[in-house]
Protein backbone atom coordinates (compact mmCIF):
# COMPACT_ATOMS: atom_id res chain seq x y z
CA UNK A 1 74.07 -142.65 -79.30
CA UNK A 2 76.86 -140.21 -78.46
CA UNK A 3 75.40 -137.91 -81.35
CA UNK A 4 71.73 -138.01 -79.89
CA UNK A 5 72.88 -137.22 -76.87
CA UNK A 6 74.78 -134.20 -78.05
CA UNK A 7 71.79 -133.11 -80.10
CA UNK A 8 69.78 -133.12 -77.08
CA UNK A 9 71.98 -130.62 -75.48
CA UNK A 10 71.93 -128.44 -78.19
CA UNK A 11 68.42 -128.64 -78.76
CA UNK A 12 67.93 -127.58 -74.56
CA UNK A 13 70.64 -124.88 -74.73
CA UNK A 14 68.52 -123.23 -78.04
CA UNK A 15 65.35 -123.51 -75.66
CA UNK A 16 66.91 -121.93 -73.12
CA UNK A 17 68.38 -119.01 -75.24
CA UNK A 18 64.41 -118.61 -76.20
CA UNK A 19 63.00 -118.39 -72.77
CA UNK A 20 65.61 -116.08 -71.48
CA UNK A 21 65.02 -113.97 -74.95
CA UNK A 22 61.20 -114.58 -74.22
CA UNK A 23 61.38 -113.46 -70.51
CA UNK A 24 63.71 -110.79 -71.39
CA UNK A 25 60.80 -109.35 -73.60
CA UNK A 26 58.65 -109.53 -70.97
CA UNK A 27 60.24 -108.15 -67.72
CA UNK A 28 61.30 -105.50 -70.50
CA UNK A 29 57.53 -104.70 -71.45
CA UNK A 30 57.20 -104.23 -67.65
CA UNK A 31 59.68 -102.26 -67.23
CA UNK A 32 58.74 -100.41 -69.76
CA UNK A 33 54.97 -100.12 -68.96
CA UNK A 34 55.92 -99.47 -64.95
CA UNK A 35 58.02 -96.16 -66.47
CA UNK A 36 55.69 -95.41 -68.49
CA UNK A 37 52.93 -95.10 -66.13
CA UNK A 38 55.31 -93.61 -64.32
CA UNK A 39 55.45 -90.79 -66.34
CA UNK A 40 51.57 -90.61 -67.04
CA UNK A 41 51.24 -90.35 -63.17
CA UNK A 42 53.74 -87.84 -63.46
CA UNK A 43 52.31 -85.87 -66.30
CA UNK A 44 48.60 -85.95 -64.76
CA UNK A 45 50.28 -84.38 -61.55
CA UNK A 46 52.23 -81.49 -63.57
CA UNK A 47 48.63 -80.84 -65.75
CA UNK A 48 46.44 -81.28 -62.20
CA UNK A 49 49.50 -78.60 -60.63
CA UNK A 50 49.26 -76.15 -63.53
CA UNK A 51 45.19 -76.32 -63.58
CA UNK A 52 45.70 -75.65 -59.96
CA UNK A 53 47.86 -72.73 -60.70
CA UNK A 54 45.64 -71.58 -63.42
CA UNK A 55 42.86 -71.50 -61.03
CA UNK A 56 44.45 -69.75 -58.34
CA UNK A 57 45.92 -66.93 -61.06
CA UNK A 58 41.72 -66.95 -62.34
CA UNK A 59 41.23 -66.40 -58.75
CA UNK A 60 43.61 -63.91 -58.40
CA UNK A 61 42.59 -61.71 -60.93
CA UNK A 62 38.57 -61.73 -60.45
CA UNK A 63 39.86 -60.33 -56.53
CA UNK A 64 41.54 -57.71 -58.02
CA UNK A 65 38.38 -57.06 -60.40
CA UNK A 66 36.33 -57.22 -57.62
CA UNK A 67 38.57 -54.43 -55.94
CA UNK A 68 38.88 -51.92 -58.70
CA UNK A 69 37.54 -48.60 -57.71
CA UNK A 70 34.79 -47.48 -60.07
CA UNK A 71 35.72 -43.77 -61.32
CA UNK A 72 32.97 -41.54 -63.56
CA UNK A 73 34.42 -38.37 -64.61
CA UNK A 74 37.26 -38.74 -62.16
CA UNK A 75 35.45 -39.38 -58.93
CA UNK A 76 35.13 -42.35 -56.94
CA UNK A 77 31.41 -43.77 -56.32
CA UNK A 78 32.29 -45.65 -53.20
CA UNK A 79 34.15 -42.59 -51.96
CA UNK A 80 31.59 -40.29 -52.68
CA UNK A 81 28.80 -42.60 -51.43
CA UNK A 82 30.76 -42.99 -47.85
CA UNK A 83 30.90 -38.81 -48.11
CA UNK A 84 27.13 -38.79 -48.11
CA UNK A 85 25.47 -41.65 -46.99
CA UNK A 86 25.34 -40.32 -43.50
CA UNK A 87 23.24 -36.99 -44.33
CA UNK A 88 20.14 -39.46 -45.97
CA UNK A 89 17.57 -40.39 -43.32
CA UNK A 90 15.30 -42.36 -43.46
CA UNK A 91 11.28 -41.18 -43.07
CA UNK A 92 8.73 -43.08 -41.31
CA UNK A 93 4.68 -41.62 -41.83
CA UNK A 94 1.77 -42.88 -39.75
CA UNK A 95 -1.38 -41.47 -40.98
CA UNK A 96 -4.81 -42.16 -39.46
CA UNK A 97 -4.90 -45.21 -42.51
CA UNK A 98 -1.04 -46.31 -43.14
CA UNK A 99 2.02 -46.36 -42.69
CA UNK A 100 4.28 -44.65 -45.36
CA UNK A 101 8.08 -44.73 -45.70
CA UNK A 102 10.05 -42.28 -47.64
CA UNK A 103 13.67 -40.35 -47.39
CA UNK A 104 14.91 -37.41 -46.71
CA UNK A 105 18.23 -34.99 -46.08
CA UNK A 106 20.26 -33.01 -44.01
CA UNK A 107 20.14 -29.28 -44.67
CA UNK A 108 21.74 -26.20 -42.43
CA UNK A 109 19.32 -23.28 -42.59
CA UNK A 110 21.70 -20.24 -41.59
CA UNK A 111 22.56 -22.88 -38.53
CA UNK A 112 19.28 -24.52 -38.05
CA UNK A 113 19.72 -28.41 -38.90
CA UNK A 114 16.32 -29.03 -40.91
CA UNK A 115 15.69 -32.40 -42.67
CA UNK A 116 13.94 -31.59 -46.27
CA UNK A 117 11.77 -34.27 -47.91
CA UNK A 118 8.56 -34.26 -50.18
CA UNK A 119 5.11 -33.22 -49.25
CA UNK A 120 3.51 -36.41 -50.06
CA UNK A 121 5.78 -38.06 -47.86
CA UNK A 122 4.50 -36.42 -44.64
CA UNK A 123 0.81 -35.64 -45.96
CA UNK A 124 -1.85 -36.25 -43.81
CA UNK A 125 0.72 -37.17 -41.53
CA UNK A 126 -0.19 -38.02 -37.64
CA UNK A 127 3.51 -39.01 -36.23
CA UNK A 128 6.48 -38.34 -37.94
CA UNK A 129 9.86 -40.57 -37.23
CA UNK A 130 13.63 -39.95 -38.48
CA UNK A 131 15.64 -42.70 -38.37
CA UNK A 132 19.53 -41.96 -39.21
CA UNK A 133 22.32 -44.33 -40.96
CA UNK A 134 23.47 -45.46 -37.87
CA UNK A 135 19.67 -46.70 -37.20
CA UNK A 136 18.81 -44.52 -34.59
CA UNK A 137 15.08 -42.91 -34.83
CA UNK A 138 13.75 -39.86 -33.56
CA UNK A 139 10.73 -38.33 -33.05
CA UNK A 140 10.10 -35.35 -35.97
CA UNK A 141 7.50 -32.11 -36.72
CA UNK A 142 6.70 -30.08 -39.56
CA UNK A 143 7.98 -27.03 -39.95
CA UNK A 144 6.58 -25.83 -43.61
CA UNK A 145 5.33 -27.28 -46.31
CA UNK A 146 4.37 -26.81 -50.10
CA UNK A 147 2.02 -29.02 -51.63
CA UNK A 148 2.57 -27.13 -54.94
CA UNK A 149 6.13 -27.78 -54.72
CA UNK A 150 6.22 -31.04 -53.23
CA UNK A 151 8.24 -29.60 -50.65
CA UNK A 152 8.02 -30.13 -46.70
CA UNK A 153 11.35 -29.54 -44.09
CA UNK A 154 11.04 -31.49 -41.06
CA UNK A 155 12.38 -30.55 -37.14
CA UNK A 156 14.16 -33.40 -35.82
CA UNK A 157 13.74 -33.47 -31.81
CA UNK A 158 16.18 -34.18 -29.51
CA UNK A 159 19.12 -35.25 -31.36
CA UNK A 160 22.48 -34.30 -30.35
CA UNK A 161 24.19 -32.18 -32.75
CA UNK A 162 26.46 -34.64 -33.58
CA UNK A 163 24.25 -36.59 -35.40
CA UNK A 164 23.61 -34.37 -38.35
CA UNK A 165 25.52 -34.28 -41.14
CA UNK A 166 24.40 -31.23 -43.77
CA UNK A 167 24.49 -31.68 -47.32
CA UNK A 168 25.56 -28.89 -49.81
CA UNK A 169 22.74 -27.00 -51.70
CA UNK A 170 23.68 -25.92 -54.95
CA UNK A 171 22.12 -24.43 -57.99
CA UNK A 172 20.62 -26.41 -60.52
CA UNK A 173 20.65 -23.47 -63.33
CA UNK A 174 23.84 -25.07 -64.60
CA UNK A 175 22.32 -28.23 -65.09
CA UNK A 176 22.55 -30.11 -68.65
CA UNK A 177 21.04 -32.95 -70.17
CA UNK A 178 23.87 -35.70 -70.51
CA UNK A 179 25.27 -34.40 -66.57
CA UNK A 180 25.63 -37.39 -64.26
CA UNK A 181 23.81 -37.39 -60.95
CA UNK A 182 23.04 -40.04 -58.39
CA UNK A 183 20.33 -40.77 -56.31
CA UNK A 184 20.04 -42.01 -52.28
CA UNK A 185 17.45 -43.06 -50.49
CA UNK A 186 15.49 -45.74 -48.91
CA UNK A 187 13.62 -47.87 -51.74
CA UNK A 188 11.21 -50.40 -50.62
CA UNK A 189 12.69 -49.59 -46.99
CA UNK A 190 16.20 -51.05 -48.26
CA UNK A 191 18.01 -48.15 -46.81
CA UNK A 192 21.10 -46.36 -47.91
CA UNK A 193 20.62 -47.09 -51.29
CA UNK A 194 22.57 -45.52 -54.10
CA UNK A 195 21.44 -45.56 -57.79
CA UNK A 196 23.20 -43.76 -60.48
CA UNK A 197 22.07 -42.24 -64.23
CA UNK A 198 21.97 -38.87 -66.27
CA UNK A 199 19.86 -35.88 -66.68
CA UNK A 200 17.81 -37.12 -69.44
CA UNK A 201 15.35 -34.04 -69.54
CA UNK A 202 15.13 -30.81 -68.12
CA UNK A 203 12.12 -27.99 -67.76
CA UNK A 204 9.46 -30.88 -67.16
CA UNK A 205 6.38 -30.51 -65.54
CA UNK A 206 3.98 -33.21 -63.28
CA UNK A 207 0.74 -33.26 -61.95
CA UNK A 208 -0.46 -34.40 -58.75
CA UNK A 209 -3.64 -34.87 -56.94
CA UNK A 210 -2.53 -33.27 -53.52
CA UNK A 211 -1.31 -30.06 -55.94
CA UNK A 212 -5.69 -29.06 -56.86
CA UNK A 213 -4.87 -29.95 -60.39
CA UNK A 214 -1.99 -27.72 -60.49
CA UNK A 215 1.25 -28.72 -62.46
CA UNK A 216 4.45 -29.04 -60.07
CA UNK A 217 6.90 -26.86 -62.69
CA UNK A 218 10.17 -26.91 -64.11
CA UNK A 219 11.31 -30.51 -62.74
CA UNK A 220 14.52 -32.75 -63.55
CA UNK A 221 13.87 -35.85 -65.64
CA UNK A 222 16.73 -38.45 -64.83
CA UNK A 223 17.28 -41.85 -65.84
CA UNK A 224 18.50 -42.85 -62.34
CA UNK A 225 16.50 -45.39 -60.96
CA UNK A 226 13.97 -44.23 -58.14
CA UNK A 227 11.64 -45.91 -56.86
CA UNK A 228 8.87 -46.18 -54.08
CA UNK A 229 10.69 -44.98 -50.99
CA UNK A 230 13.44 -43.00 -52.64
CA UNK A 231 10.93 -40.16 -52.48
CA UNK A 232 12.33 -36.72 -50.37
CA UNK A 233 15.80 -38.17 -50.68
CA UNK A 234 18.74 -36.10 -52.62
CA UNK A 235 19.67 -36.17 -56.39
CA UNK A 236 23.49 -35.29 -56.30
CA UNK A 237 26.39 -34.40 -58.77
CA UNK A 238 29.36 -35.64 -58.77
CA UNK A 239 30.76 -33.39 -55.99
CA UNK A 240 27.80 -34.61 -53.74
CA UNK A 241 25.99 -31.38 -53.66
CA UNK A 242 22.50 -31.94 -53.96
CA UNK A 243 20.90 -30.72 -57.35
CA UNK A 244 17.21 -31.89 -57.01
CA UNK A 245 15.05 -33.45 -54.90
CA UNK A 246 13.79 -36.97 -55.58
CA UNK A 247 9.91 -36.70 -56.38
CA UNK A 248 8.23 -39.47 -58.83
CA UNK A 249 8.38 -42.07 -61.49
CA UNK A 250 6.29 -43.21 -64.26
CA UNK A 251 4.60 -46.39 -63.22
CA UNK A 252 5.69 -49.14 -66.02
CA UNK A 253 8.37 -46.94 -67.26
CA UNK A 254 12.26 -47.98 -68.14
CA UNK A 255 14.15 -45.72 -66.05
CA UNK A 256 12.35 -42.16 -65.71
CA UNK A 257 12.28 -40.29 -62.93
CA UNK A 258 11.50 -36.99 -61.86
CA UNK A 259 13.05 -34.60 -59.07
CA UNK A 260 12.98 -31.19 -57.60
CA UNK A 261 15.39 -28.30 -58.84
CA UNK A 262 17.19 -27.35 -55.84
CA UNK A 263 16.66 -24.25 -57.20
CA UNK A 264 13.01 -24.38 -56.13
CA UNK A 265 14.09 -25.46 -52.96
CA UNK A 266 16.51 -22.79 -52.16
CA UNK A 267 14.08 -20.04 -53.02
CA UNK A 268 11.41 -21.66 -50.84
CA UNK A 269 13.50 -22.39 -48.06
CA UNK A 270 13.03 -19.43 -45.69
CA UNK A 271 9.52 -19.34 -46.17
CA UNK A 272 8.92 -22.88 -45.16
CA UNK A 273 11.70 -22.42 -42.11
CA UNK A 274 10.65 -19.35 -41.19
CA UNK A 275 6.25 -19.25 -41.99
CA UNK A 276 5.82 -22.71 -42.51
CA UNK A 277 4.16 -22.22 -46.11
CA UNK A 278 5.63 -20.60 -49.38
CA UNK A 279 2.52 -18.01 -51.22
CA UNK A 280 4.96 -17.44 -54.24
CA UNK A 281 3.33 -18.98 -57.07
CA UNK A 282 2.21 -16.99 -59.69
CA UNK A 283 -1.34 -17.41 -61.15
CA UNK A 284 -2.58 -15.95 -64.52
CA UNK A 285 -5.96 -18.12 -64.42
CA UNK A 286 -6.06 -19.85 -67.80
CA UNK A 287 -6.40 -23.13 -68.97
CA UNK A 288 -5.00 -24.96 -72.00
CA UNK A 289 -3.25 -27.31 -73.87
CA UNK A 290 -0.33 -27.88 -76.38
CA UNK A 291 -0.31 -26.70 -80.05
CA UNK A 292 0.45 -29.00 -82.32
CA UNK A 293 0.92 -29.40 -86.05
CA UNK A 294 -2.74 -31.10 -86.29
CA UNK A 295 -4.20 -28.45 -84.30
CA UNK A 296 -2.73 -25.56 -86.55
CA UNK A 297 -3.94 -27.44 -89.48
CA UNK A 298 -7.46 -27.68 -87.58
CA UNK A 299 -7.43 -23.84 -86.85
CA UNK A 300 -5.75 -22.71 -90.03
CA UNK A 301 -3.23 -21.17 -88.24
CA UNK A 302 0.26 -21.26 -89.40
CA UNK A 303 2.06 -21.69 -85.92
CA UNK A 304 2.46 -25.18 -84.60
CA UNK A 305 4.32 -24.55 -81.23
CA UNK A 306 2.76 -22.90 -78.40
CA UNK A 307 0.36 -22.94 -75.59
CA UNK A 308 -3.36 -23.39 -76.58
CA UNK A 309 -6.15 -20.90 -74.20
CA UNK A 310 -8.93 -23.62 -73.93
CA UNK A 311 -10.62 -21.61 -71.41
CA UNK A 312 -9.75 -18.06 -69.05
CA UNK A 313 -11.03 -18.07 -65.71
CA UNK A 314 -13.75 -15.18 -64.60
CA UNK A 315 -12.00 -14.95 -61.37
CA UNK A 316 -8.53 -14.76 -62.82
CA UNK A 317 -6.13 -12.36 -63.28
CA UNK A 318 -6.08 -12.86 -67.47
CA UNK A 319 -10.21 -12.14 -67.24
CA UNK A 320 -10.79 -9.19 -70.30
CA UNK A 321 -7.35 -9.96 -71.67
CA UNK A 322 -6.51 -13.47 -72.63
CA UNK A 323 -8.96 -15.05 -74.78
CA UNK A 324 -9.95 -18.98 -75.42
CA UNK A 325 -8.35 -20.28 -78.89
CA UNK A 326 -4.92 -17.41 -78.38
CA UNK A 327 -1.97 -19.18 -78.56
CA UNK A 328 0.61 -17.84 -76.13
CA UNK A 329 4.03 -17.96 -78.02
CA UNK A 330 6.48 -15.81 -75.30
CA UNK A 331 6.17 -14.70 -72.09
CA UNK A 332 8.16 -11.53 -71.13
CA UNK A 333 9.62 -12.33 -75.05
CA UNK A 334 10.96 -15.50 -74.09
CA UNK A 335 10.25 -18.25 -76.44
CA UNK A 336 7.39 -21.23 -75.49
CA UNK A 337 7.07 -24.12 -77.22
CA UNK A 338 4.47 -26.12 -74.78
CA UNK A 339 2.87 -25.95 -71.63
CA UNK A 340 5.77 -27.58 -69.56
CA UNK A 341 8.10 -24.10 -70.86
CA UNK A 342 5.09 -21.92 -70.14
CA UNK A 343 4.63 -23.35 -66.60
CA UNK A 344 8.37 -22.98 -66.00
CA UNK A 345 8.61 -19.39 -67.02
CA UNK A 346 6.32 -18.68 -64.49
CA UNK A 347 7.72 -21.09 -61.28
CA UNK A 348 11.30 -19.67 -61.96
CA UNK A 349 10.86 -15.75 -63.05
CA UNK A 350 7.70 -14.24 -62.09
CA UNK A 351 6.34 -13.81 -58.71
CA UNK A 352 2.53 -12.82 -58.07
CA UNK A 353 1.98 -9.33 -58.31
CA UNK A 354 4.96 -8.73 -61.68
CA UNK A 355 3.25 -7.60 -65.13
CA UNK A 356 3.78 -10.28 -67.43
CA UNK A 357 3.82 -9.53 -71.16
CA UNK A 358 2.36 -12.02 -72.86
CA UNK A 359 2.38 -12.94 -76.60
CA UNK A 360 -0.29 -14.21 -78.51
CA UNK A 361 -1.64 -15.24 -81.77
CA UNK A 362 -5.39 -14.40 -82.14
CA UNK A 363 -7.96 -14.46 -85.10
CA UNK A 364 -9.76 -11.46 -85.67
CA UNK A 365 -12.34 -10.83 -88.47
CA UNK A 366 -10.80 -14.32 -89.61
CA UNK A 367 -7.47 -13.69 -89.81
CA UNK A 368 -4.49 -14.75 -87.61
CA UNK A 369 -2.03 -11.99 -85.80
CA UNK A 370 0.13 -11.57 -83.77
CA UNK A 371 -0.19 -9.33 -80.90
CA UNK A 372 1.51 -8.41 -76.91
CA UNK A 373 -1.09 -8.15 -73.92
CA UNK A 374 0.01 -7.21 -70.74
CA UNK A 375 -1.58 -9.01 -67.14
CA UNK A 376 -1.11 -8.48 -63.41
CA UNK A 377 -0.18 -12.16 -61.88
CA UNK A 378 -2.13 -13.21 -59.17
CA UNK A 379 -1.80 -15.63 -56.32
CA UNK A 380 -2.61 -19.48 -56.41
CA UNK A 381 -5.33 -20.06 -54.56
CA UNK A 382 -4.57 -22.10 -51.06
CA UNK A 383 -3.78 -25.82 -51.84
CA UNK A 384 -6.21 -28.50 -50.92
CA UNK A 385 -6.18 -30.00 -47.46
């Protein structure tokens, strides 16, 4: 009896080793699970901290991007915008029909503050308003204007002096294609806008139904973006001089645009200022077309550059000279390839009244020659109204 008894106890003390072993395990596995969530917890903080800090250096850096000053060929855009932005007004047109917005610049005319802009911006114009950055408007008058040009300078009345800002003229002789230039104006009426691009194309020449089917000669083609309402406002280099005059676009095109030479405009200037019109534009009274390889073919002619006579005006200065089907090659022995180099020649070096030499090729008793006639340039006749 003693031995069951004793058997007993050792049987309890053996189940009481096992639960102690058994709860050991367990408050262990707690333990062990409480520190190890612990140190989840604590990892998910340190990966939540360091996506925070990654964020915030992410952050960091696009400010700084977003604060980088933009430099082409050394110069600052936003400094060179803030130089000029002030000297681009903008132009407000009401006709007898519409209403017509376009832009425009300071210019000092030997101390005379003038604002020049296009022709079309002010034609057919019944009040005339020029508004400044600041967004002050005042009332405005033409002063001169050339339709064959595009050209028209503009009084502003009543401003104190204050207010204007001149832009520098330069000359657009050194001009190349591949030069950046930039563009202000007042696009759909979003004003102060600045676009930028390169001379893409130089010696161009557009017609225009307020020029009486005359082409508008020796104009900049830029890729800068211009568009309705950027018309009259500066094309500048790099120094912010102004280097053309913003003037057209091709409807549908991918960034072609078409401006002034300031060249034109600083050999017009005085006139407009001064007699309100500019008579310089030669005249020799011909009409024509490019030649072409299929036209030489067609002719039997061996030359396939050149300026095509397709018909000489009796009233004209080349009348008993120039003939239809002579193909002008050179003009005072300069070299033309088309009719945008011939119309050049004559807007930048001739005047009316100068002899022109003028080099043709002409069939005679069926053969092709070359030959030099010599015509007194006349005057354009006045431009539509």
């Amino acid at each position: 009896m003693g031995e069951c008894a004793m058997g007993e106890d050792h049987t309890r003390s053996w189940s009481f080793l096992l639960l102690l072993f058994i709860a050991g395990l367990v408050v262990g596995g707690l333990v062990s699970s409480y520190l190890t969530i612990q140190q989840i917890s604590s990892l998910e903080s340190e990966v939540s901290s360091l996506r925070s800090q990654v964020s915030k250096l992410w952050g960091s850096q696009t400010i700084i991007n977003q604060n980088v000053t933009v430099y082409q060929d050394g110069i600052s855009l936003s400094d060179l915008y803030a130089k000029v932005k002030d000297s681009v007004v903008l132009i407000r047109v009401q006709t007898e029909d519409n209403a017509v917005q376009g832009s425009g610049f300071i210019y000092n005319f030997t101390g005379t503050m003038v604002v020049v802009t296009n022709y079309h911006v002010v034609h057919k114009a019944v009040n005339i308003s020029v508004t400044f950055s600041d967004g002050e408007g005042y009332n405005a008058k033409v002063l001169g204007k050339d339709p064959y040009a595009d050209l028209a300078v503009l009084s502003v009345l009543n401003v104190p002096a204050k207010k204007f800002k001149p832009l520098a003229v330069v000359s657009s002789s050194t001009l190349k294609v591949g030069d950046h230039v930039i563009a202000i104006g007042n696009p759909y009426g979003l004003v102060g806008s600045m676009t930028t691009g390169v001379i893409s194309a130089l010696g161009r020449t557009i017609t225009v139904e307020y020029a009486g089917g005359f082409a508008i000669a020796n104009i900049i083609q830029t890729s800068t973006p211009i568009n309705p309402g950027n018309s009259g406002g500066p094309l500048l280099n790099y120094y912010g001089s102004v280097v053309g005059i913003t003037t057209a676009i091709v409807r549908d095109s991918q960034g072609l645009g078409f401006a002034i030479p300031s060249n034109t405009l600083l050999k017009e200037i005085y006139s407009l200022v001064v007699y309100g019109n500019y008579t310089g534009h030669s005249y020799m009274g011909v009409e024509g077309r490019d030649m072409d390889y299929e036209t030489a073919q067609k002719l039997g002619v061996k030359i396939t550059y050149g300026w095509l006579i397709v018909n000489v005006r009796v009233d004209g200065p080349s009348y008993g000279k120039l003939l239809a089907n002579d193909i002008i090659v050179a003009l005072n022995g300069t070299r033309i390839r088309n009719g945008d180099d011939l119309a050049s020649y004559l807007e930048e070096n001739t005047l009316p009244g100068n002899t022109l030499k003028v080099t043709v090729w002409r069939k005679t008793d069926g053969s092709w020659n070359e030959r030099d006639l010599y015509i007194i340039l006349g005057q354009r006749p006045p431009p539509p109204v």
